[in-house]
Protein backbone atom coordinates (compact mmCIF):
# COMPACT_ATOMS: atom_id res chain seq x y z
CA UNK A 1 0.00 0.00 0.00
CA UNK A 2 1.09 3.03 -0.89
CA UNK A 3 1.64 6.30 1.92
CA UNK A 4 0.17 9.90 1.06
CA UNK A 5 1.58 12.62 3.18
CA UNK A 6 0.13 16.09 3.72
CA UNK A 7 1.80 18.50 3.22
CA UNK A 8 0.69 22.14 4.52
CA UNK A 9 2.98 24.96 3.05
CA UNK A 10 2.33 28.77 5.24
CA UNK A 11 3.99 31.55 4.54
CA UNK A 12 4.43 33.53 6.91
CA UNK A 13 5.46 37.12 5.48
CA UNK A 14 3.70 37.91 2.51
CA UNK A 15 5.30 38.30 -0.56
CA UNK A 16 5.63 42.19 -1.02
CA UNK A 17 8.00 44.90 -2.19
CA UNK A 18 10.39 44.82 -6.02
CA UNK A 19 13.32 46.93 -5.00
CA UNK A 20 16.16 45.40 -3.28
CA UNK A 21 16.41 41.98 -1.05
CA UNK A 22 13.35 40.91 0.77
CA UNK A 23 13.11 38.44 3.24
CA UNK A 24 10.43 36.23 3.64
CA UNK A 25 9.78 32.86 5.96
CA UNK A 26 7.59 30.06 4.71
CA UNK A 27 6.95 26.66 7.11
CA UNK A 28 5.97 23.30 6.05
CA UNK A 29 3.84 21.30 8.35
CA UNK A 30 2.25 17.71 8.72
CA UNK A 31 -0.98 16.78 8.92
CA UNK A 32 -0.76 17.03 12.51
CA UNK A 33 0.51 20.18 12.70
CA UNK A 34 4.14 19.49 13.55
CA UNK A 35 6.86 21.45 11.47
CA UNK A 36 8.59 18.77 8.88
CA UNK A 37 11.87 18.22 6.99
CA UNK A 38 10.55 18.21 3.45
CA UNK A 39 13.70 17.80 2.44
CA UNK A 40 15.42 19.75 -0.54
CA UNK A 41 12.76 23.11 -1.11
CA UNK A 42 12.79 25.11 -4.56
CA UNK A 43 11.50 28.07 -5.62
CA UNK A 44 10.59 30.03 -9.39
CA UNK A 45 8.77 32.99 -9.77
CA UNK A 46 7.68 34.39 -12.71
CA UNK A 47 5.95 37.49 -14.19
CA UNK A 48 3.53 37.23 -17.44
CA UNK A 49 4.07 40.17 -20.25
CA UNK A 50 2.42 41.06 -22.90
CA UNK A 51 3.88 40.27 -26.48
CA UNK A 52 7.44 38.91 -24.57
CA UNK A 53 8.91 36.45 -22.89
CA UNK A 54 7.95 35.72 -19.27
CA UNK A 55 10.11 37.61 -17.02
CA UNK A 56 11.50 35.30 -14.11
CA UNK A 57 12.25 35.98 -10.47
CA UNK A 58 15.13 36.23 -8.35
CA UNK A 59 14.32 34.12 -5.78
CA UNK A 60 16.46 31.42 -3.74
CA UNK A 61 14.88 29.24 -0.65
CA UNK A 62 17.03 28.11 2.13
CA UNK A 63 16.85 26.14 5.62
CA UNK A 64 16.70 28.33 8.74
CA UNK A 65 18.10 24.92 10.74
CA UNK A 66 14.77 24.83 12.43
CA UNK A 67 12.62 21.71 11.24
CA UNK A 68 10.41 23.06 8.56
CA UNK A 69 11.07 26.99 8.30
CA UNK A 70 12.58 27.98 5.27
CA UNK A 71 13.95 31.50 4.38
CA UNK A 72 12.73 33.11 1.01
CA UNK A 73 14.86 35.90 -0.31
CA UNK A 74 13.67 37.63 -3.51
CA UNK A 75 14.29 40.50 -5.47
CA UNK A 76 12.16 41.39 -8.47
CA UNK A 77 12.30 44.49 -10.57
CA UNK A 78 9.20 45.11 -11.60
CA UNK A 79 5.95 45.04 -9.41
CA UNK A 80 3.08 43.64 -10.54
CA UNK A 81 1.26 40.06 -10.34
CA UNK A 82 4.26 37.15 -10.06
CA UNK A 83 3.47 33.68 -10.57
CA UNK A 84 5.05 31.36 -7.87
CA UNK A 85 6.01 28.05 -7.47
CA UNK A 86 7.24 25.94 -4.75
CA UNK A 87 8.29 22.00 -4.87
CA UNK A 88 10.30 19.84 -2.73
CA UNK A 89 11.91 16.32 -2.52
CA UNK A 90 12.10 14.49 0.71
CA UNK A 91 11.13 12.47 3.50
CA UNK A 92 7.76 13.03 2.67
CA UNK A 93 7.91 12.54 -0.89
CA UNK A 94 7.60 15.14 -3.76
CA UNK A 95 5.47 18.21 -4.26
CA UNK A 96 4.75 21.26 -5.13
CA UNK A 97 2.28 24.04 -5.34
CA UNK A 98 1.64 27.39 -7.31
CA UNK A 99 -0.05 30.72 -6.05
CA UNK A 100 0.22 34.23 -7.41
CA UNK A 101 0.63 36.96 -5.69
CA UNK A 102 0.86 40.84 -6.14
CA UNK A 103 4.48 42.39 -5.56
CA UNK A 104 4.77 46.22 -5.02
């Protein structure tokens, strides 16, 4: 039989502000609530425009060395909406999931 794992992504700063390094923290937790080691933790972001090429992200995810909190450090240079997404490879399998959000 095979084991499902859920997998509940938070982040805890939003995602906000185009002109020079922002921090952000993001936690993964398990279905009970307890922080988790996902493992190794990506992260893209990327901003639709009309008649080009998507423009992408700077963006780079790292641990913090506590179980499950990540830091997010971006730096776009444009505001607007950005297209995000997050996947990891671990102990509790693979995954990923997508939001948007709007960066001033």
């Amino acid at each position: 039989m095979k084991t499902f794992h859920v997998i509940v992504l938070t982040f805890i700063f939003a995602v906000a502000g185009c002109s020079g390094d922002k921090v952000n923290l993001s936690q993964f937790k398990d279905d009970q609530g307890q922080p988790a080691d996902v493992g190794d933790v990506q992260i893209g972001s990327s901003m639709s425009m009309p008649s080009m090429a998507p423009m992408s992200g700077d963006s780079e995810i790292t641990a913090t060395g506590q179980t499950g909190i990540y830091k997010v450090t971006s730096n776009f240079a444009m505001s607007g909406a950005w297209h995000f997404t997050v996947s990891w490879n671990g102990p509790y399998g693979q995954g990923h999931t997508t939001f948007n959000s709007n960066v001033r």
